[in-house]
Protein backbone atom coordinates (compact mmCIF):
# COMPACT_ATOMS: atom_id res chain seq x y z
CA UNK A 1 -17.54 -7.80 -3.29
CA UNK A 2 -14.20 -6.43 -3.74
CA UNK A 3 -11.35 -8.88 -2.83
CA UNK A 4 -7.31 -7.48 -2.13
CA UNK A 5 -5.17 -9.81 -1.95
CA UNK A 6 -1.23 -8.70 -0.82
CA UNK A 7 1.82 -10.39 -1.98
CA UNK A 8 5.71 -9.27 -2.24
CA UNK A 9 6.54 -8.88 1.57
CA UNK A 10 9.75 -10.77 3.82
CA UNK A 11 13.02 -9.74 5.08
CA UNK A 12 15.57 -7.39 3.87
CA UNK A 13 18.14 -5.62 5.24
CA UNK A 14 18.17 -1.78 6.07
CA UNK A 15 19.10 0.24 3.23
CA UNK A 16 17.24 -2.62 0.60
CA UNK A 17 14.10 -2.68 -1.70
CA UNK A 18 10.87 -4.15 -1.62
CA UNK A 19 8.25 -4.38 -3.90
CA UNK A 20 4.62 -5.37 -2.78
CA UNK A 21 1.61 -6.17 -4.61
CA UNK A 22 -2.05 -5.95 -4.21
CA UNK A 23 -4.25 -7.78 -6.75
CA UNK A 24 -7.91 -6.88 -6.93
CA UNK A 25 -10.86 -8.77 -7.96
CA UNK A 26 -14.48 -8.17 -7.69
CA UNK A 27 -15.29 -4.69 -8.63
CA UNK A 28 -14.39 -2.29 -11.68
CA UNK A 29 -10.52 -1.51 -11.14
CA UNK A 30 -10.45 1.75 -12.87
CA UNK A 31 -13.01 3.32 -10.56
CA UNK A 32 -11.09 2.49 -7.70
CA UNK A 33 -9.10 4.57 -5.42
CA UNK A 34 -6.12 2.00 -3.69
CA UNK A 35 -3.79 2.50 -1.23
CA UNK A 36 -1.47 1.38 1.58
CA UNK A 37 -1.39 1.31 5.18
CA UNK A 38 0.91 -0.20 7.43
CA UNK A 39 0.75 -1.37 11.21
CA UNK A 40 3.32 -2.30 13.46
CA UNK A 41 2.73 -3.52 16.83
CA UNK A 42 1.71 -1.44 19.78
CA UNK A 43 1.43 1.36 16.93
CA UNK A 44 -1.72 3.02 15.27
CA UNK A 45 -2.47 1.79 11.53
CA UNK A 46 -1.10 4.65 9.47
CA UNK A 47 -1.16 6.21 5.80
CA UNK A 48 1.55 5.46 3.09
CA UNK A 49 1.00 6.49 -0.12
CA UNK A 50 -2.15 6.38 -2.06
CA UNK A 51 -3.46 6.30 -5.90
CA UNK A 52 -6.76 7.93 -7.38
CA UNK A 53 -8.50 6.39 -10.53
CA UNK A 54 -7.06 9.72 -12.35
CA UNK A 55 -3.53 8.24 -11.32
CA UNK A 56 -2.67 11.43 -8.74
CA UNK A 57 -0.70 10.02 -5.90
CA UNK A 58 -0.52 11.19 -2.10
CA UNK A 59 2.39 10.35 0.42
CA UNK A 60 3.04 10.30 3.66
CA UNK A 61 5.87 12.66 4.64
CA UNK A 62 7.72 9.40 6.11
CA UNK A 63 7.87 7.80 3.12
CA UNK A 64 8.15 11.07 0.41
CA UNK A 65 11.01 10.35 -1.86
CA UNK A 66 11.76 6.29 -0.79
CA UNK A 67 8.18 4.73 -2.18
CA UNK A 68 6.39 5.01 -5.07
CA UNK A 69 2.86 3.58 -5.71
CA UNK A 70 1.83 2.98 -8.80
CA UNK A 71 -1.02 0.54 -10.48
CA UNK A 72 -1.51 -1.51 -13.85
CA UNK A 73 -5.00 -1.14 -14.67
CA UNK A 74 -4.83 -3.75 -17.10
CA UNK A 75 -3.57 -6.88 -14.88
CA UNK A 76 -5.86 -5.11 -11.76
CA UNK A 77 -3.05 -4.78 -9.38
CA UNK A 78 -1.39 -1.32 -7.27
CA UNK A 79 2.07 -1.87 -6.38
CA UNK A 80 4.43 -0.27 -3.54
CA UNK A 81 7.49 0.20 -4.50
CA UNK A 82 10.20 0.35 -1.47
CA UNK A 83 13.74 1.51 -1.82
CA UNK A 84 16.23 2.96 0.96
CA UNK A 85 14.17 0.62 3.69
CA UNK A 86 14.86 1.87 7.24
CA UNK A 87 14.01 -0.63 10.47
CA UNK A 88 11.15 2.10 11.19
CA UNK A 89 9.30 0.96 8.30
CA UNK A 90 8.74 -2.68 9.82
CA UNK A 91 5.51 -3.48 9.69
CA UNK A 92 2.40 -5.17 8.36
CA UNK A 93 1.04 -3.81 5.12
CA UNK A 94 -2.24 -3.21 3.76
CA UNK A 95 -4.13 -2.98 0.81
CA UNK A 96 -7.38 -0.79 0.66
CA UNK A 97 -9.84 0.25 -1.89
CA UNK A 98 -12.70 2.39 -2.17
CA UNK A 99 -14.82 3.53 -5.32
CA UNK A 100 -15.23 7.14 -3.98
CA UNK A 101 -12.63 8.64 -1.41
CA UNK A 102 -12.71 12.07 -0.63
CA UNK A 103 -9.92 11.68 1.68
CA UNK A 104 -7.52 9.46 0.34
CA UNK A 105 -5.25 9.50 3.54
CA UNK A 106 -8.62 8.77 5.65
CA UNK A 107 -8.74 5.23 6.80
CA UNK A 108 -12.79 5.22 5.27
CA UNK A 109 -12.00 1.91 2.62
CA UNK A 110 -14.51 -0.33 2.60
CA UNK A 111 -12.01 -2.72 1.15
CA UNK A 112 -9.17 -4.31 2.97
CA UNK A 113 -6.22 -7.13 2.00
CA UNK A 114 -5.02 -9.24 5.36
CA UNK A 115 -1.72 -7.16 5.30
CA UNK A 116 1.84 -8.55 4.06
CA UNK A 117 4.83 -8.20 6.52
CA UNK A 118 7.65 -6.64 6.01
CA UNK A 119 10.94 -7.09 8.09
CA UNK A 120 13.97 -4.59 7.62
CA UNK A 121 17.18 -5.70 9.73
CA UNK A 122 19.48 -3.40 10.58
């Protein structure tokens, strides 16, 4: 089974970078489809940015010119990267995976991380 484990979240102030991590094990990393989701409280999970095995990436409008997801197929990890942070983008994170994704802003990924948080002060 596929395993996604998040790393790279914490506390920085508005206007600062982040850069998470999601390290997969389990499954054949160049078949996969990855992406990220966040949550924050009282709010519906939603779409960030996602990357297809032919390395095409999607956005959501919120984030469109301030992230930028890429992956390293050879150490089996996607990253986020996170400039220009705004308090709105507070939240937990989430890895997800799938091996066939016809949607890749759907939330149908069989394959979930528990979620990194990520704290922007103002």
């Amino acid at each position: 089974q596929v395993q996604l484990v998040e790393s790279g979240g914490g506390l920085v102030q508005s206007g600062g970078s982040l850069r998470l991590s999601c390290a997969a094990s389990g499954g054949t990393f160049n078949s996969m489809t990855l992406a990220w989701f966040r949550q924050a409280p009282g709010n519906e999970r939603e779409f960030v940015a996602a990357i297809d095995r032919s390395g095409f990436t999607y956005y959501a409008d919120a984030v469109k010119g301030r992230f930028t997801i890429s992956r390293d197929n050879a150490k089996n990890t996607v990253f986020l990267q996170m400039n220009s942070l705004k308090p709105e983008d507070a939240a937990n994170f989430y890895c997800a995976a799938s091996f066939y994704t016809t949607r890749p802003q759907g939330l149908e990924y069989p394959f979930w991380g528990q979620g990194t948080q990520v704290i922007v002060s103002s």
